[in-house]
N, C-alpha and C. Protein backbone atom coordinates (compact mmCIF):
# COMPACT_ATOMS: atom_id res chain seq x y z
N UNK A 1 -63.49 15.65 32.77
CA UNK A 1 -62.75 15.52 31.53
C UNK A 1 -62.08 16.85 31.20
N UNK A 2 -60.76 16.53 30.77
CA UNK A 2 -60.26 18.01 30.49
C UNK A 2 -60.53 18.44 29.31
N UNK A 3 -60.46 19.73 29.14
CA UNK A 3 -61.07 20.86 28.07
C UNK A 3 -59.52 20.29 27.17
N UNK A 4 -59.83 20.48 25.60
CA UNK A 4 -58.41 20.29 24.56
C UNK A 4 -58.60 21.29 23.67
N UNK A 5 -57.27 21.84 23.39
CA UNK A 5 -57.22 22.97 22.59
C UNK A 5 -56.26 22.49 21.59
N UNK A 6 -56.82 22.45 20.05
CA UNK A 6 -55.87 22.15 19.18
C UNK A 6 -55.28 23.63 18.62
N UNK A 7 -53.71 23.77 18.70
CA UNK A 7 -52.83 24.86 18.22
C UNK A 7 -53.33 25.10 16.53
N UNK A 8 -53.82 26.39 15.95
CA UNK A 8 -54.12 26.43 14.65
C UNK A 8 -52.63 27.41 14.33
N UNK A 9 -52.52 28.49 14.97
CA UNK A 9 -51.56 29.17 14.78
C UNK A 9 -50.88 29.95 15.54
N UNK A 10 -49.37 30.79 14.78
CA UNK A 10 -49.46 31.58 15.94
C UNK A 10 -49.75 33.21 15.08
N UNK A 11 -50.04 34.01 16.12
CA UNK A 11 -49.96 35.67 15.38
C UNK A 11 -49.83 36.47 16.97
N UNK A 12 -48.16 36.86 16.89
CA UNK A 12 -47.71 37.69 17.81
C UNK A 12 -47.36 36.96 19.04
N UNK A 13 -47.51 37.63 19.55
CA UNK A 13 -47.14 37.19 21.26
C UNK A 13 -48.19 36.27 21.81
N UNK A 14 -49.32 35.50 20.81
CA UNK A 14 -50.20 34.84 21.16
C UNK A 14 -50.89 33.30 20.55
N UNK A 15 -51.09 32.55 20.40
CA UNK A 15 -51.38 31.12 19.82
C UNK A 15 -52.82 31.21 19.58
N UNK A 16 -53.40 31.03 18.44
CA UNK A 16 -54.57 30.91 18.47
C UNK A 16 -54.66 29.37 18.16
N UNK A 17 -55.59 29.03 19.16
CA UNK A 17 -56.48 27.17 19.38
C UNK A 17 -57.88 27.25 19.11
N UNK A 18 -58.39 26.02 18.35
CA UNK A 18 -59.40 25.65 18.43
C UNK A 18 -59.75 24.89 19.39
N UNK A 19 -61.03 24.50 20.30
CA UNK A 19 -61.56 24.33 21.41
C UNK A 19 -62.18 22.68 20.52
N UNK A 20 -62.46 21.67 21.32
CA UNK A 20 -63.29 20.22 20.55
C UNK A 20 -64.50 21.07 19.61
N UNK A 21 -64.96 22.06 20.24
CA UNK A 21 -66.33 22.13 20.18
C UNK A 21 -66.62 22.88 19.08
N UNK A 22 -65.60 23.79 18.30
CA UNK A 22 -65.24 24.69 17.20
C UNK A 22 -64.86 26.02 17.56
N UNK A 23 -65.46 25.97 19.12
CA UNK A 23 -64.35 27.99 18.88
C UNK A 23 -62.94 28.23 19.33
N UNK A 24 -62.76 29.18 18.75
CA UNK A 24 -61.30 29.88 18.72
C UNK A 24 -61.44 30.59 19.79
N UNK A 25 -59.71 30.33 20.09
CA UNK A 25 -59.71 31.31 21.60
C UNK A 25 -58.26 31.91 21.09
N UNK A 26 -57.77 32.92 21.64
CA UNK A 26 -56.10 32.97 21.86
C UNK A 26 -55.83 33.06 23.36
N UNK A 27 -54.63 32.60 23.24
CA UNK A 27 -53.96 32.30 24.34
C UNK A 27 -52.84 33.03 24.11
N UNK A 28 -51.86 33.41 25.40
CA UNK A 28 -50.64 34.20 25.85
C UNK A 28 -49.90 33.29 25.66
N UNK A 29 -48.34 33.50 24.58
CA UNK A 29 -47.55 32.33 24.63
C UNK A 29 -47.15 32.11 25.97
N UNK A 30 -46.77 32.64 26.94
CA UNK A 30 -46.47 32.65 27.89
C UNK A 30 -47.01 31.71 28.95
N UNK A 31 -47.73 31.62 28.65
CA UNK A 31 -49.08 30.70 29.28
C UNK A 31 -49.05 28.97 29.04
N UNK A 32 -47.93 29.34 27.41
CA UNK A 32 -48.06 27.58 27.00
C UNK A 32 -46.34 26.68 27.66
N UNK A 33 -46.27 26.00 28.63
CA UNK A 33 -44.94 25.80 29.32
C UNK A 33 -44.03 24.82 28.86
N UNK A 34 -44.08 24.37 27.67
CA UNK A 34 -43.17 24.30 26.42
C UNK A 34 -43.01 24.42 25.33
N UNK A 35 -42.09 23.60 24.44
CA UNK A 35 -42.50 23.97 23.01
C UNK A 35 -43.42 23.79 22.33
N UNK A 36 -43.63 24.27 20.97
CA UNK A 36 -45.51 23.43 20.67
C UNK A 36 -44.87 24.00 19.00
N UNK A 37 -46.03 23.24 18.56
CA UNK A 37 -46.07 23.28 16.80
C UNK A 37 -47.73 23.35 16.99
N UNK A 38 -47.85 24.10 15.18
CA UNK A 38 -49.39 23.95 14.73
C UNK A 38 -49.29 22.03 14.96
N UNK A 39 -51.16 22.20 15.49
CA UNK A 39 -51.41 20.73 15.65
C UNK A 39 -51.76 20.23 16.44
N UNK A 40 -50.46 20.65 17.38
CA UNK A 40 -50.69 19.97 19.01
C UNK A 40 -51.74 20.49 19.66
N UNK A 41 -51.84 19.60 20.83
CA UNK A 41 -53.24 19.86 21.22
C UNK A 41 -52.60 19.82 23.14
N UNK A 42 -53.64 20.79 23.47
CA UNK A 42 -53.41 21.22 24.54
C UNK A 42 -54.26 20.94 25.36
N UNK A 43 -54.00 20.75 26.56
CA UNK A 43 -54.87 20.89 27.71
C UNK A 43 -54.54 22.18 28.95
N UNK A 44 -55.39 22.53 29.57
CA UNK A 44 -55.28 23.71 30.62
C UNK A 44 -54.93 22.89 32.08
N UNK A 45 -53.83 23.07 32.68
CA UNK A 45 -53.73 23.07 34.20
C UNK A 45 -53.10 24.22 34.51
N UNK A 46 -54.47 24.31 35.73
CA UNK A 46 -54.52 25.51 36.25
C UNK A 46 -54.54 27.00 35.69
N UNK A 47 -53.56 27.42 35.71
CA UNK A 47 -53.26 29.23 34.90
C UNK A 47 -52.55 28.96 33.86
N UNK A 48 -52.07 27.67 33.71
CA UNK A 48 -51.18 27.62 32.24
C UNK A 48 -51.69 26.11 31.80
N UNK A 49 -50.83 26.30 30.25
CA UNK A 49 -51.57 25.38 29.29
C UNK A 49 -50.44 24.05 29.28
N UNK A 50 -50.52 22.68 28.86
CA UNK A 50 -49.08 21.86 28.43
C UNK A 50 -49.54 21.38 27.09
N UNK A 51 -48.69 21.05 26.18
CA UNK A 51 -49.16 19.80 25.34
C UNK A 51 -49.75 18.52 26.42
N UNK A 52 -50.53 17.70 25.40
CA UNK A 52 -50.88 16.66 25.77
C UNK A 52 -50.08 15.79 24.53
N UNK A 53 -49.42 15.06 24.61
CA UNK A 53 -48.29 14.14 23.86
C UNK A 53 -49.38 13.16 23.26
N UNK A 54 -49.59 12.48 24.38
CA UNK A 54 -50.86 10.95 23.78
C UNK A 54 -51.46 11.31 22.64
N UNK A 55 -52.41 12.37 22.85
CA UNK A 55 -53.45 13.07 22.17
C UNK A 55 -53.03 13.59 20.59
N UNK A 56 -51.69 14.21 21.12
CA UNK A 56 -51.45 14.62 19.67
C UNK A 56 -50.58 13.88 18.88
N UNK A 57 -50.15 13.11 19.52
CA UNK A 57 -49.46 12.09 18.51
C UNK A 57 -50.50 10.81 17.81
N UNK A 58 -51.42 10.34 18.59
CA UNK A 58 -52.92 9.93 17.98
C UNK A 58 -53.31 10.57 16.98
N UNK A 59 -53.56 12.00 17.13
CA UNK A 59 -54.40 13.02 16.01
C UNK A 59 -53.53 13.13 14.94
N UNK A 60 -52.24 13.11 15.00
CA UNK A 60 -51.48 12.79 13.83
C UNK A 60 -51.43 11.95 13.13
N UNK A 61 -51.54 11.04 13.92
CA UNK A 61 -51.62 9.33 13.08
C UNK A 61 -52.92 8.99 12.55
N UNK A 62 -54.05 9.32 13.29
CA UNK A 62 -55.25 9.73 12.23
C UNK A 62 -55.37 10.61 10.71
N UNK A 63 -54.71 11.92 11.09
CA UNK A 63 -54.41 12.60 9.81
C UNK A 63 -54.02 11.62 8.70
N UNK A 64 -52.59 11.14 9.03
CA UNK A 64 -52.01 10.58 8.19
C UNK A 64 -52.20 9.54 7.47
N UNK A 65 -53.12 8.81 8.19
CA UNK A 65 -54.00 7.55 7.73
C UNK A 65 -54.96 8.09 6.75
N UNK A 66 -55.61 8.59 7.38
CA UNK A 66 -57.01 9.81 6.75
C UNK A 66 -56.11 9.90 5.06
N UNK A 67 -55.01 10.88 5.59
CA UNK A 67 -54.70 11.15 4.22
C UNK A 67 -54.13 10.31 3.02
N UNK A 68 -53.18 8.77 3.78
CA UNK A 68 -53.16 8.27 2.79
C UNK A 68 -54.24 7.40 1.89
N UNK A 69 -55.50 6.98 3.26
CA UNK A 69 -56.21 6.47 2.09
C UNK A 69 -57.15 6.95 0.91
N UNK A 70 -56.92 8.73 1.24
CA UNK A 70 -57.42 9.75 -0.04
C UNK A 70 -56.99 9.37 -1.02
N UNK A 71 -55.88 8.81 -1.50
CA UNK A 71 -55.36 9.02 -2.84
C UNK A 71 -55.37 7.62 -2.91
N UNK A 72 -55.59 6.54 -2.32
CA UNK A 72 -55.46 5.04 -3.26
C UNK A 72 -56.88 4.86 -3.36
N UNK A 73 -57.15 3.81 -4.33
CA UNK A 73 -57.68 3.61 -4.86
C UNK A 73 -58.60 2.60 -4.66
């Protein structure tokens, strides 16, 4: 199973991700081989990182669910 790194932020020349498991790592942007937003979630092949699309477009649609049924009633 591959390791997933959700994007929390960036600071500098580097991305800091949370790991499933709760720790923080940073990573070299350089390292990530396209574009990315806070959110997305990553997986590692090999020496560099990609989005995983499936994954984070799921985890979004959870959020968003999550969040609308906060406020009804």
């Amino acid at each position: 199973m591959e390791e997933k790194y959700i994007i929390d932020r960036v600071e500098g020349n580097y991305v800091i991700v949370e790991k499933e498991n709760g720790d923080m790592y940073k990573i070299c942007i350089e390292n990530i081989e396209s574009n990315f937003n806070e959110g997305d979630i990553l997986i590692k092949k090999g020496e560099y990182f990609e989005i995983d699309k499936k994954f984070t477009l799921n985890r979004k649609k959870q959020i968003n669910d999550s969040m609308k049924n906060m406020w009804e009633e």
